[in-house]
C-alpha atoms as a PDB file:
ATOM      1  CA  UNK A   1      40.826 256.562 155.751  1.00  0.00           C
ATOM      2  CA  UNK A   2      42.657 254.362 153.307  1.00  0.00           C
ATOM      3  CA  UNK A   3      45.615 254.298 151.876  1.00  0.00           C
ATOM      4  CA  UNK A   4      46.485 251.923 148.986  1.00  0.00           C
ATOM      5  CA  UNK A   5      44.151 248.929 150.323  1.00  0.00           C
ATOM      6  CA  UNK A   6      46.424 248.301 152.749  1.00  0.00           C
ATOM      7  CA  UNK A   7      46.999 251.001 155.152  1.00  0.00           C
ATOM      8  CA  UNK A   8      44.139 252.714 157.903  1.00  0.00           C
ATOM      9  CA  UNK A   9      44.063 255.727 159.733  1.00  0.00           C
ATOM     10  CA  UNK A  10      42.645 257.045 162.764  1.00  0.00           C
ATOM     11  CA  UNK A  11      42.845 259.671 165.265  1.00  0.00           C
ATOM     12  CA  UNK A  12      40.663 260.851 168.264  1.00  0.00           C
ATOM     13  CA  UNK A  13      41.038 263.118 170.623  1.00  0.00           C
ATOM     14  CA  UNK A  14      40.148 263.135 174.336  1.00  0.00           C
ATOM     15  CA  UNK A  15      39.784 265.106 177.479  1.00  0.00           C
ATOM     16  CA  UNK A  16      39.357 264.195 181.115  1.00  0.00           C
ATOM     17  CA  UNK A  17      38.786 266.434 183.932  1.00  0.00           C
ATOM     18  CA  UNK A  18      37.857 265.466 188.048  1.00  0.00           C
ATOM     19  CA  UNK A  19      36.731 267.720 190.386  1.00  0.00           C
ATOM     20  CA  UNK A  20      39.299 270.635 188.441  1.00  0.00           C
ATOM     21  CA  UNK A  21      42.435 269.234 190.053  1.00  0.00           C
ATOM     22  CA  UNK A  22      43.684 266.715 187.865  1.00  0.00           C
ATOM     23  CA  UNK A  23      43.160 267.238 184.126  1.00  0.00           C
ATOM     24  CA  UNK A  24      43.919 264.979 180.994  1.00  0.00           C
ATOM     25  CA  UNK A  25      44.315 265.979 177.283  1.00  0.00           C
ATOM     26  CA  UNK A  26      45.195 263.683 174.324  1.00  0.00           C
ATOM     27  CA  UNK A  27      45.496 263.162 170.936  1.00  0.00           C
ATOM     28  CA  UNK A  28      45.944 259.404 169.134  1.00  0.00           C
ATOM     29  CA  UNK A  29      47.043 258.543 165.884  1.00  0.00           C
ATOM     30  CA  UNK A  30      47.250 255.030 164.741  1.00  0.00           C
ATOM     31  CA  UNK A  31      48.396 254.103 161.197  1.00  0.00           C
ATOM     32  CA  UNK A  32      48.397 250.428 159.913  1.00  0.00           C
ATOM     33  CA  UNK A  33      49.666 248.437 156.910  1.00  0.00           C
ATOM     34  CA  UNK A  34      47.672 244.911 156.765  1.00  0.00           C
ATOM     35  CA  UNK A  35      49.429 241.767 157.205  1.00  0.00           C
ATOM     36  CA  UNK A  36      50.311 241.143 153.184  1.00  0.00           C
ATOM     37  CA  UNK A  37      53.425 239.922 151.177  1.00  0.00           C
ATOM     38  CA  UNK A  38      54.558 238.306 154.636  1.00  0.00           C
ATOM     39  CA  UNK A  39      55.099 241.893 156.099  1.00  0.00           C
ATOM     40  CA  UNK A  40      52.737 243.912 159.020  1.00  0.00           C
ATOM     41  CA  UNK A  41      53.618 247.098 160.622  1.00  0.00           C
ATOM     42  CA  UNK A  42      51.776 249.237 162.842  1.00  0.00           C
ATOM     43  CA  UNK A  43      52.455 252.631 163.854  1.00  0.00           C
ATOM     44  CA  UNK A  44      50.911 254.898 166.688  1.00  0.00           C
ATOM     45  CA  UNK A  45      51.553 258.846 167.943  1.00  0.00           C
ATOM     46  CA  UNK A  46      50.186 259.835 171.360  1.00  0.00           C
ATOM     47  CA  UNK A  47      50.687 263.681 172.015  1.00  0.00           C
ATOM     48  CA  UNK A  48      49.332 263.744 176.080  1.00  0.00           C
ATOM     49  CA  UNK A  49      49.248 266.370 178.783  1.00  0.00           C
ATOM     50  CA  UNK A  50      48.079 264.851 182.176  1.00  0.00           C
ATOM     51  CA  UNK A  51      48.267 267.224 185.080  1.00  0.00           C
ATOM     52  CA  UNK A  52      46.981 267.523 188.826  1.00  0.00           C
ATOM     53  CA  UNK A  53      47.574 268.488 192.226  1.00  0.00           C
ATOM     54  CA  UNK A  54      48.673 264.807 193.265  1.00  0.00           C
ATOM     55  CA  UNK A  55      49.390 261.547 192.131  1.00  0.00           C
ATOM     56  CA  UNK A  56      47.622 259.427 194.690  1.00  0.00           C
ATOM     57  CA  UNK A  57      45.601 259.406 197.551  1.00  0.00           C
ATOM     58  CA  UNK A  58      49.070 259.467 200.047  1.00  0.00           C
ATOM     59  CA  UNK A  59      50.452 262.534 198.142  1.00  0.00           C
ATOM     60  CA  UNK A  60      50.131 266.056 200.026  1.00  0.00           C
ATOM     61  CA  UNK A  61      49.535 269.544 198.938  1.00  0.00           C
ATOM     62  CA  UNK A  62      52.694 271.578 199.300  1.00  0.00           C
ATOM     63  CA  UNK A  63      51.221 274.544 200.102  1.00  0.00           C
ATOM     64  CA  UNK A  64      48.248 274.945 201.939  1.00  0.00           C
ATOM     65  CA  UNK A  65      47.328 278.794 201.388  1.00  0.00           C
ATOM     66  CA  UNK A  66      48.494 278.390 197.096  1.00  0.00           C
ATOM     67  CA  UNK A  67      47.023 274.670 195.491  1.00  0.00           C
ATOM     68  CA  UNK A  68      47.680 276.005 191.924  1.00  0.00           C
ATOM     69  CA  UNK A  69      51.835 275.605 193.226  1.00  0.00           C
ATOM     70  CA  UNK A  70      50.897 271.762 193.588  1.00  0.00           C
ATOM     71  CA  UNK A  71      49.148 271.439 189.814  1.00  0.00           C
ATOM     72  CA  UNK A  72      51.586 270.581 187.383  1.00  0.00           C
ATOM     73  CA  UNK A  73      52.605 267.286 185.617  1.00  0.00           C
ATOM     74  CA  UNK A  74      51.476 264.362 186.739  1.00  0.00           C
ATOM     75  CA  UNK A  75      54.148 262.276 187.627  1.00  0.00           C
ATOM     76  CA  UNK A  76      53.460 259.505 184.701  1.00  0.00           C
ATOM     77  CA  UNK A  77      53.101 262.392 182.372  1.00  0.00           C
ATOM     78  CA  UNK A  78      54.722 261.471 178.822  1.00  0.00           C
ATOM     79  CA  UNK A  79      53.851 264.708 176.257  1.00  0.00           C
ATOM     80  CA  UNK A  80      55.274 262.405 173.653  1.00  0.00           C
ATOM     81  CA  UNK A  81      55.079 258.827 172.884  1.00  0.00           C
ATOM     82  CA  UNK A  82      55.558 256.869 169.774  1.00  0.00           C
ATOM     83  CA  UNK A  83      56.145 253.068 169.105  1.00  0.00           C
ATOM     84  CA  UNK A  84      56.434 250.852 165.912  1.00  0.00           C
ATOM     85  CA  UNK A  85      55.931 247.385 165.660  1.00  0.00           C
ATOM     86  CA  UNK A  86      56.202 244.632 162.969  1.00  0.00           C
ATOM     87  CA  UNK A  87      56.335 241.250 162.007  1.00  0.00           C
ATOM     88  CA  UNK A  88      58.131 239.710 159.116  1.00  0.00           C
ATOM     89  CA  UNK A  89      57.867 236.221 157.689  1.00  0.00           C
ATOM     90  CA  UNK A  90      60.545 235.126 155.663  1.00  0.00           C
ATOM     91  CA  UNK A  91      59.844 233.954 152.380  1.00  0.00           C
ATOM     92  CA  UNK A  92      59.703 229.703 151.871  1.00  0.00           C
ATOM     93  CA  UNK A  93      62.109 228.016 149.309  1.00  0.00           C
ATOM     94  CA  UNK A  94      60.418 226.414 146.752  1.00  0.00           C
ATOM     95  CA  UNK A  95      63.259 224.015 146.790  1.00  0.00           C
ATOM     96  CA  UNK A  96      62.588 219.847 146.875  1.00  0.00           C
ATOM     97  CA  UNK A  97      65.451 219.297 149.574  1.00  0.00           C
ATOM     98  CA  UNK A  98      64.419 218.703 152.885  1.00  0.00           C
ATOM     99  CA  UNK A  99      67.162 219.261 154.563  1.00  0.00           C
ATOM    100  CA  UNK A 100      67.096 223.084 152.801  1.00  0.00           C
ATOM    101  CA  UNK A 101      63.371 223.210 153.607  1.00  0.00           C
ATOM    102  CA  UNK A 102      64.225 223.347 157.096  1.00  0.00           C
ATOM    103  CA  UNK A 103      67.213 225.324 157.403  1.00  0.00           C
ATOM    104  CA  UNK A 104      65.654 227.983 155.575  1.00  0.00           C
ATOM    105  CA  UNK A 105      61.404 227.869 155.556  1.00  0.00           C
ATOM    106  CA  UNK A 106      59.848 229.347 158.993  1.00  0.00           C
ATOM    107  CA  UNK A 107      61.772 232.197 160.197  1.00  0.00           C
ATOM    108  CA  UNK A 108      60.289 234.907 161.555  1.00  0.00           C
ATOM    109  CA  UNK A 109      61.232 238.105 162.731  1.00  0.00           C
ATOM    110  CA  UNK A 110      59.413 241.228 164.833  1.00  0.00           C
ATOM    111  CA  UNK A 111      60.430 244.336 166.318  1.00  0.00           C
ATOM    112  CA  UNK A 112      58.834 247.359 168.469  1.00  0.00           C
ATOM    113  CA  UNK A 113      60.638 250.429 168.599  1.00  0.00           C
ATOM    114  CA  UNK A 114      59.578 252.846 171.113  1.00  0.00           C
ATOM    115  CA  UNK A 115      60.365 256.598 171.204  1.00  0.00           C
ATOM    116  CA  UNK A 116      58.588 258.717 174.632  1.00  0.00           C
ATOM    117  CA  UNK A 117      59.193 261.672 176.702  1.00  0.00           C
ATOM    118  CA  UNK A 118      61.455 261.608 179.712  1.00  0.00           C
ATOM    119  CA  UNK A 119      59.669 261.280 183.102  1.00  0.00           C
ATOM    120  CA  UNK A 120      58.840 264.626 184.795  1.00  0.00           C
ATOM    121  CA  UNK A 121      60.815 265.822 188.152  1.00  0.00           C
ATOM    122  CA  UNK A 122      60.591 267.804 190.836  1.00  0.00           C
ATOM    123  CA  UNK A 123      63.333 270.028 192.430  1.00  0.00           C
ATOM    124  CA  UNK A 124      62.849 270.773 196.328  1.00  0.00           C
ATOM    125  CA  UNK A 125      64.879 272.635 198.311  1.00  0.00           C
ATOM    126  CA  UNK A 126      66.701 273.215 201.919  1.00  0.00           C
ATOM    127  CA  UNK A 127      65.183 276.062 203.944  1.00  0.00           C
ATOM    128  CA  UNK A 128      63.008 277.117 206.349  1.00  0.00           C
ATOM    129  CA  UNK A 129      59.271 277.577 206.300  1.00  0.00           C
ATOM    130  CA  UNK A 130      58.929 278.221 210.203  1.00  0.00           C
ATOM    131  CA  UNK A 131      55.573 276.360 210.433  1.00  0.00           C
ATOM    132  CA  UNK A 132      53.553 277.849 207.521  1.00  0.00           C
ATOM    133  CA  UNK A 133      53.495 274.167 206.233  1.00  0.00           C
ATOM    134  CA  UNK A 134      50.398 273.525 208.635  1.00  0.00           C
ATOM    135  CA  UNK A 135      49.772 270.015 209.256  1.00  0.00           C
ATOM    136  CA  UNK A 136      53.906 269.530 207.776  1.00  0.00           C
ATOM    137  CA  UNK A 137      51.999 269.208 203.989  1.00  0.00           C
ATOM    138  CA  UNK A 138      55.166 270.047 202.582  1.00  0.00           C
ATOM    139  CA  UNK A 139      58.564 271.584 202.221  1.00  0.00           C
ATOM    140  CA  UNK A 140      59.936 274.191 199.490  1.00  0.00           C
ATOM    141  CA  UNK A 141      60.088 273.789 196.060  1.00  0.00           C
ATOM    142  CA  UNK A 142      63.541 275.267 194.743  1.00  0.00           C
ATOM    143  CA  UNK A 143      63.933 278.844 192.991  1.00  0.00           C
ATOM    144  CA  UNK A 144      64.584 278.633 189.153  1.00  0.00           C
ATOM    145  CA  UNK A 145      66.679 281.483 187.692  1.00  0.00           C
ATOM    146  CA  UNK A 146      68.486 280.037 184.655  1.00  0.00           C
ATOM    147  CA  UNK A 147      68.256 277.682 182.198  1.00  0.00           C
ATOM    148  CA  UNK A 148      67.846 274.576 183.520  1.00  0.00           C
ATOM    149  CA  UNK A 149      69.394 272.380 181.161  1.00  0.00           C
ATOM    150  CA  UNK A 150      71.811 274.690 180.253  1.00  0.00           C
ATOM    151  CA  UNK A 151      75.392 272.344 179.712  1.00  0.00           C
ATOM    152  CA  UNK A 152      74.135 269.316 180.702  1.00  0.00           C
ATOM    153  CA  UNK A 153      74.312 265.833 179.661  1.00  0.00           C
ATOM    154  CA  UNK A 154      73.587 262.051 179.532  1.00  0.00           C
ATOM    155  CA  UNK A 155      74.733 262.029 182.928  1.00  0.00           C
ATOM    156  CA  UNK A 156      74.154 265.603 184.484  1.00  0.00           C
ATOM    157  CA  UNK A 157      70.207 265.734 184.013  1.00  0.00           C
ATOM    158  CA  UNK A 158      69.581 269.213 185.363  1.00  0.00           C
ATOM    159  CA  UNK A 159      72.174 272.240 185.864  1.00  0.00           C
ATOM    160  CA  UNK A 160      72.979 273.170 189.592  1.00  0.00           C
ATOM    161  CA  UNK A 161      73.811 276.971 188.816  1.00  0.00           C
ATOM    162  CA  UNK A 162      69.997 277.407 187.321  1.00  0.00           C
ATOM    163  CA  UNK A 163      68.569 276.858 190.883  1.00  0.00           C
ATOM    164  CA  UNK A 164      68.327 279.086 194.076  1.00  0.00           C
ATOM    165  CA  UNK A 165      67.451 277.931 197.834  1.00  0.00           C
ATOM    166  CA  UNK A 166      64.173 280.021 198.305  1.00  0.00           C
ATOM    167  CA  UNK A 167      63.770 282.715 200.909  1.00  0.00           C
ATOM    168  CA  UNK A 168      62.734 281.295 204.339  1.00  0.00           C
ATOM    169  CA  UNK A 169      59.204 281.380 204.933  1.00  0.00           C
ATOM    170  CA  UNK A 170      58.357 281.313 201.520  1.00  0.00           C
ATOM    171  CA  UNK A 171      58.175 278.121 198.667  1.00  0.00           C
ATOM    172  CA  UNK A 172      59.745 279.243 196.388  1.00  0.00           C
ATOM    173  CA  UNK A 173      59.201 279.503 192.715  1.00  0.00           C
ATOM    174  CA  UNK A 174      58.751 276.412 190.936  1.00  0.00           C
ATOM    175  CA  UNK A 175      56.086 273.895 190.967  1.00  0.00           C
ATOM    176  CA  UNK A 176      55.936 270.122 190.918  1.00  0.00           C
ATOM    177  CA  UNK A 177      57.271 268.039 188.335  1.00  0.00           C
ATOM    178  CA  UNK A 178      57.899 271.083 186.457  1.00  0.00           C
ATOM    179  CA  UNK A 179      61.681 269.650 185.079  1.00  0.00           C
ATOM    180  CA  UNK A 180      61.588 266.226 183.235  1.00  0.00           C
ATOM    181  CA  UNK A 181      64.119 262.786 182.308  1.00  0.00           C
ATOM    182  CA  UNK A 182      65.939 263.263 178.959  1.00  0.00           C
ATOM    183  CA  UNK A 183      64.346 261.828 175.837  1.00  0.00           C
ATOM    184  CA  UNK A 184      64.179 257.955 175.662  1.00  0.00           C
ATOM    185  CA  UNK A 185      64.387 255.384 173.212  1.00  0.00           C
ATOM    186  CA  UNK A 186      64.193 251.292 172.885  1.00  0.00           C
ATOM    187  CA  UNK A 187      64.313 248.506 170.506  1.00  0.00           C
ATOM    188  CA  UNK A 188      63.107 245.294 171.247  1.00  0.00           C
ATOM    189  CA  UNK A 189      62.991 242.520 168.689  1.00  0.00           C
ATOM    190  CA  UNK A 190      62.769 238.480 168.715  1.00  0.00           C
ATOM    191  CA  UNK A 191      63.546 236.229 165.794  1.00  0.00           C
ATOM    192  CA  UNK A 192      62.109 232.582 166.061  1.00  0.00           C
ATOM    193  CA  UNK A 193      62.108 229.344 164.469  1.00  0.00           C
ATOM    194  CA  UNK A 194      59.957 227.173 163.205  1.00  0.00           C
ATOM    195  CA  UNK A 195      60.633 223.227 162.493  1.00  0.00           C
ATOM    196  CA  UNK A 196      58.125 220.962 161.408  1.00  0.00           C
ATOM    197  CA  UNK A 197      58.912 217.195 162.631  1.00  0.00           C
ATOM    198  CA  UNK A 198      56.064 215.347 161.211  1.00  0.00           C
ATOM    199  CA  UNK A 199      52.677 216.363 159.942  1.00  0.00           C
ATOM    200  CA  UNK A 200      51.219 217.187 163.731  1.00  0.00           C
ATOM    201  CA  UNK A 201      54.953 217.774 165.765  1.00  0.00           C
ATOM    202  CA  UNK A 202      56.705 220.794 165.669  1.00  0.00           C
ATOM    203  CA  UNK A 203      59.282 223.101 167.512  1.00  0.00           C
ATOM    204  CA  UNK A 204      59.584 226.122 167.780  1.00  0.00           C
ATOM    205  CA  UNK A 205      63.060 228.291 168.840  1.00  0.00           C
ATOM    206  CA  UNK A 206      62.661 231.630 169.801  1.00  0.00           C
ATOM    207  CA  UNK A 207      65.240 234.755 170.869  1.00  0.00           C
ATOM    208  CA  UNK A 208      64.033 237.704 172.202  1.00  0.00           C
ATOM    209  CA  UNK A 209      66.326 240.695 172.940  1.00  0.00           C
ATOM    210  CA  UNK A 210      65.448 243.900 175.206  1.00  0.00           C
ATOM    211  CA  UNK A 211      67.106 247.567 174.331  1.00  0.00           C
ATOM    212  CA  UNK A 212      68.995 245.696 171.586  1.00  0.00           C
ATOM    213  CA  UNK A 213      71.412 248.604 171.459  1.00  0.00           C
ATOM    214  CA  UNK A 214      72.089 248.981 174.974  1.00  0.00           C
ATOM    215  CA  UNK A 215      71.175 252.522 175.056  1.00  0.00           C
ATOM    216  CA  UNK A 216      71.204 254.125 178.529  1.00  0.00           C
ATOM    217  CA  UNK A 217      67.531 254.795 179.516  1.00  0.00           C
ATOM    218  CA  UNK A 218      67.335 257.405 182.433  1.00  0.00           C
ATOM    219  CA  UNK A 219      65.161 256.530 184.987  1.00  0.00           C
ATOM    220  CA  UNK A 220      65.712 258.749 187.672  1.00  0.00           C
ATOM    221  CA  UNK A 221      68.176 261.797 189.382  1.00  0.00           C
ATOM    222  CA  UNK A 222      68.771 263.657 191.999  1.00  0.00           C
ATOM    223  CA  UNK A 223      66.562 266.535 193.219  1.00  0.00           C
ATOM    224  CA  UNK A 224      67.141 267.538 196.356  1.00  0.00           C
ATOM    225  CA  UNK A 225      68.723 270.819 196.225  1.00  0.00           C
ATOM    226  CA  UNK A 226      70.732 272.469 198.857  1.00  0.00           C
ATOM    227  CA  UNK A 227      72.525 276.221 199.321  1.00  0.00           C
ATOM    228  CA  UNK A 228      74.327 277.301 202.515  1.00  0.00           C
ATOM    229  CA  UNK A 229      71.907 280.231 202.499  1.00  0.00           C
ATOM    230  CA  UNK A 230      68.724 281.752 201.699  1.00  0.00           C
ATOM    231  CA  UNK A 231      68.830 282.642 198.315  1.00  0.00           C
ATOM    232  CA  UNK A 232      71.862 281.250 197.631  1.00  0.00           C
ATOM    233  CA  UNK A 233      73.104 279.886 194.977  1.00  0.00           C
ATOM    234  CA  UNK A 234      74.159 275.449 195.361  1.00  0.00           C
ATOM    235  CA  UNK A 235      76.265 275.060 198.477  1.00  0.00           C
ATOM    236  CA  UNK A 236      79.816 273.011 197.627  1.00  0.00           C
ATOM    237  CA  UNK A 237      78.537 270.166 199.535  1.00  0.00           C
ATOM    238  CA  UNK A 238      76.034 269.551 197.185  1.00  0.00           C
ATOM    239  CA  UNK A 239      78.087 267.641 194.391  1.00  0.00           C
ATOM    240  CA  UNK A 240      75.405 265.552 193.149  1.00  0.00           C
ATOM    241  CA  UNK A 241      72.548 267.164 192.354  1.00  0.00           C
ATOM    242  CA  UNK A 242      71.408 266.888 189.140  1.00  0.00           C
ATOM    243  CA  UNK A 243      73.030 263.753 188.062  1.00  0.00           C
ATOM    244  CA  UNK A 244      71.508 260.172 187.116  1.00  0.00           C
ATOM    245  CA  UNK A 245      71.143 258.156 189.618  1.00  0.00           C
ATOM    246  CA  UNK A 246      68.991 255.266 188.453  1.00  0.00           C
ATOM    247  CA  UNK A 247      68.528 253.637 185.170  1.00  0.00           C
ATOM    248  CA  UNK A 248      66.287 251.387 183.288  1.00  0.00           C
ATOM    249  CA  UNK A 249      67.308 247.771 182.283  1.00  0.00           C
ATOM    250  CA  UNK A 250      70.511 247.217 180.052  1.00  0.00           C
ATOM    251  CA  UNK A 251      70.142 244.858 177.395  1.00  0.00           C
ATOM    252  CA  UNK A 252      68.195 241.695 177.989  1.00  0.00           C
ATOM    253  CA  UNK A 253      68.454 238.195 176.103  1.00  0.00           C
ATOM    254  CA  UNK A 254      66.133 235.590 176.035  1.00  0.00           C
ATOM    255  CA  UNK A 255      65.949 232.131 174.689  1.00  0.00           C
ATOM    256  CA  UNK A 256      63.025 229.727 174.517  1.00  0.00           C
ATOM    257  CA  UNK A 257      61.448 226.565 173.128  1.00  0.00           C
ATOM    258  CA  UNK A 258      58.665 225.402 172.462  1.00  0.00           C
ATOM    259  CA  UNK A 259      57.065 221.844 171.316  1.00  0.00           C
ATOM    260  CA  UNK A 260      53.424 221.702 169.817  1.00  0.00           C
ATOM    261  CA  UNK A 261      51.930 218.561 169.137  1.00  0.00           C
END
């Protein structure tokens, strides 16, 4: 499809399934404007749904006698991720003086911004199973009964008071990585520089910057939840549960140079 001359469209769809325990659905969109009037930008839409019983071959079925509990997200599952990119030349100066020439004539500037889905989690819980785990596969997965991001926040991921420690002997109610990592997005852009020394010399200056806005990326929290009792609601103890506890990279700067002859 074309737009104008200058932009093109595509989407396609696919679909993945192995041996009915892992499963993988997704649709691509890509639009592009050509590189004209010193100005490209790209844009592309994934809309994804990967799901299984495990992520890798160390993983271990939770519960032996119910493998449906263990099919859920996979843990790199991302339902939605979108990212822009472009690249901007700066116009030259038609002027005579060389000394403007080079101040102003081979800038360049590019950018990707990238908007995705929070990574999924998984909520497990204190309690007894006395031995139906055969082979110690697994523990319990927690009880939902409330909202579970009921009056939370940047740093309270999940909410305690939506979560129950499951009867003993049973695993509960919830399945794995059924929760998931607040909403995340990035900027990162570089401007460079261009100078031409002679006819066959020239340098090149170059500073790149990562999350250029700083913006607080969660990258991980705390699931382990615990209750005094079965079916009890969070014990006291418990005060972080919930809550951030890891984070991607703050902002980055980087400088370079480089000499081409």
């Amino acid at each position: 499809m074309c737009i104008r001359d200058r932009y093109t469209g595509w989407g396609q769809l696919t679909a993945v399934e192995t041996l009915g325990y892992a499963r993988y659905n997704a649709m691509m969109i890509r639009l592009s404007r050509r590189f004209s009037d010193n100005f490209l930008v790209n844009f592309n839409y994934t809309r994804a749904s990967a799901k299984g019983t495990d992520d890798n071959d160390s993983d271990n079925i939770n519960n032996p006698f119910n493998i449906n509990q263990s099919y859920g997200p996979a843990g790199y599952n991302q339902p939605n991720v979108t990212t822009i990119d472009f690249v901007y030349m700066f116009p030259k100066t038609k002027s005579s003086n060389q000394v403007i020439k080079q101040l102003v004539n081979g800038w360049e500037l590019s950018s990707m911004i990238r908007m995705q889905s929070g990574m999924p989690l998984t909520v497990n819980a204190n309690g007894n199973l006395f031995g139906a785990n055969i082979g110690n596969n697994g523990g319990q997965y927690a009880n939902l009964i409330g909202d579970p991001y009921a009056n939370t926040n940047a740093f309270q991921i999940l909410n305690p008071l939506a979560f129950q420690r499951p009867a003993d002997g049973s695993w509960g109610n919830t399945t794995r990585d059924e929760f998931h990592l607040p909403f995340i997005w990035n900027v990162d852009s570089a401007i460079m520089k261009t100078f031409f020394i002679t006819e066959t010399i020239k340098a090149t200056l170059r500073c790149e910057v990562f999350n250029l806005f700083n913006h607080p990326q969660v990258f991980g929290a705390n699931t382990g939840f615990s209750a005094d009792n079965p079916l009890g609601g969070i014990s006291t103890s418990d005060t972080n549960f919930g809550q951030a506890n890891s984070y991607r990279d703050a902002r980055v700067l980087q400088l370079a140079a480089r000499f081409t002859f």
